[in-house]
Protein backbone atom coordinates (compact mmCIF):
# COMPACT_ATOMS: atom_id res chain seq x y z
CA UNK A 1 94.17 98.76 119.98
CA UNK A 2 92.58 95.77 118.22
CA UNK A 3 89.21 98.09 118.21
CA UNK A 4 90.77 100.93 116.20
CA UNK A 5 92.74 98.66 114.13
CA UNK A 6 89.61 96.57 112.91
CA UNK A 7 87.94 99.80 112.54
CA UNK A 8 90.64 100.99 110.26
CA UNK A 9 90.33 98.05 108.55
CA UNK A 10 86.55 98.47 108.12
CA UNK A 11 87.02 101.79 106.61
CA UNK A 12 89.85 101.07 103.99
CA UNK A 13 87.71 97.74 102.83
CA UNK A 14 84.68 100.18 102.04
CA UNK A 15 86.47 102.89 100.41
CA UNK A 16 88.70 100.94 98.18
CA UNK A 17 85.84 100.04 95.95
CA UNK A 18 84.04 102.03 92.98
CA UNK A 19 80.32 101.77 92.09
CA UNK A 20 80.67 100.61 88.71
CA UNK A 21 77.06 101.27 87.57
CA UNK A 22 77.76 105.32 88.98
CA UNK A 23 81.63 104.95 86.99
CA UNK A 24 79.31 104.14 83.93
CA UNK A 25 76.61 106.71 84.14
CA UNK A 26 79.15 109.14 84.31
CA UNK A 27 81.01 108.23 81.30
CA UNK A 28 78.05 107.51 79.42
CA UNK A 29 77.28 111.15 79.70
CA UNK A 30 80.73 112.29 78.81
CA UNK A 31 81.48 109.88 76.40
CA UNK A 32 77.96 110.92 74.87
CA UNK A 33 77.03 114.39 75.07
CA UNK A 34 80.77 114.78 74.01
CA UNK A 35 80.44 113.47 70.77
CA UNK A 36 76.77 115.05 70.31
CA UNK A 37 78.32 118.25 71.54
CA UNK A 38 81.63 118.17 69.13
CA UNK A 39 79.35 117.77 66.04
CA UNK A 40 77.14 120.14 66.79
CA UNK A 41 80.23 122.92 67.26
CA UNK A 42 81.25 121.23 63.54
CA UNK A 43 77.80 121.86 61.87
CA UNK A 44 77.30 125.48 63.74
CA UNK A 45 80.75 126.62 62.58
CA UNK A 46 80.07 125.21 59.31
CA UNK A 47 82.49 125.27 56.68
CA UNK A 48 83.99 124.01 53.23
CA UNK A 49 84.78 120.25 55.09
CA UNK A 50 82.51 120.19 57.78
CA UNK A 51 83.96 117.69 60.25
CA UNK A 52 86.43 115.74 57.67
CA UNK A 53 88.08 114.14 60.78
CA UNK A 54 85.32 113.64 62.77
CA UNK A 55 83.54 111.40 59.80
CA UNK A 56 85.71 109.01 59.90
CA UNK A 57 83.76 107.86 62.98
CA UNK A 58 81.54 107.01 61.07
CA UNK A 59 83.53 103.38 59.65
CA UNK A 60 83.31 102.42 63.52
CA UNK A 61 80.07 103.88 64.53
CA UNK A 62 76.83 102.71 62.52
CA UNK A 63 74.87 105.58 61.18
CA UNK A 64 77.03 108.39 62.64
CA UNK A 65 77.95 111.38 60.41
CA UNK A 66 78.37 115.49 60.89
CA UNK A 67 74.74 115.81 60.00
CA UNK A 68 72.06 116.60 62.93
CA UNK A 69 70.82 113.25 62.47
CA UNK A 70 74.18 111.75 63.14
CA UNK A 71 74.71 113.74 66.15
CA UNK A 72 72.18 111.69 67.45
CA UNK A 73 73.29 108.60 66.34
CA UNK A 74 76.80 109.74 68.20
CA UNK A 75 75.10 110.19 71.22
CA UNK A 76 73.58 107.20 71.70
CA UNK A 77 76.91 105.60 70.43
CA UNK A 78 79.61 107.59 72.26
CA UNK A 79 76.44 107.23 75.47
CA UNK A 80 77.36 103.25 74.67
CA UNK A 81 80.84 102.95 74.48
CA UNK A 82 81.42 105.64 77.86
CA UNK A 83 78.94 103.31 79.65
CA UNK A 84 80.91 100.17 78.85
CA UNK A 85 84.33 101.90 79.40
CA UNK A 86 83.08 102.97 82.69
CA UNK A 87 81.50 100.19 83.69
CA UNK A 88 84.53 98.10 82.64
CA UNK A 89 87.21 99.96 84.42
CA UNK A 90 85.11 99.92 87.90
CA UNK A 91 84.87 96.38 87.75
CA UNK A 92 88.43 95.35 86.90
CA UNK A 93 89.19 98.25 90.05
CA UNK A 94 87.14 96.41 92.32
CA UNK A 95 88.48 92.97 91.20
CA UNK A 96 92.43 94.49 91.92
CA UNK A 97 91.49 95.53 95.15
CA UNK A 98 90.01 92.38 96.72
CA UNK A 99 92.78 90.61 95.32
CA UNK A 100 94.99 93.03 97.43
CA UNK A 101 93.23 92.67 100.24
């Protein structure tokens, strides 16, 4: 019984945590090609205002704005704040569940 019960143990210590760097990828690619991919719909569609709300990313992101230029600039930015976000939320994740262990 002790056997199956350390085993059990074992398995729940291993699959309680997240790979951060992997959480981080992954929302780097969202977080990026999500941005680069919403302006691009913007400046395809076209328009009288061509992405009025989405230019007001600009005042937090550096260099972005609903130009083809800018949707690389928002890649690289929304690639950099995903990453972070990611990477963030697997660490705190993996800090909550040692402490609970």
């Amino acid at each position: 019984m002790t056997n199956a019960t350390d085993e059990l143990k074992e398995i729940t210590r291993a699959t309680a945590r997240i790979q951060a760097t992997a959480l981080a990828i992954v929302c780097a690619l969202i977080g990026g090609l999500g941005l680069f991919g919403m302006t691009a719909w913007l400046l395809i569609r076209g328009g009288e205002n061509v992405g009025g709300h989405l230019s007001l990313l600009g005042n937090y992101f550096p260099g972005y704005s609903v130009t083809w230029p800018g949707s690389i600039v928002g890649l690289l930015w929304g690639a950099l704040i995903g990453g972070v976000i990611g990477w963030s939320i697997g660490k705190i994740y993996n800090t909550v569940a040692l402490m609970r262990q």
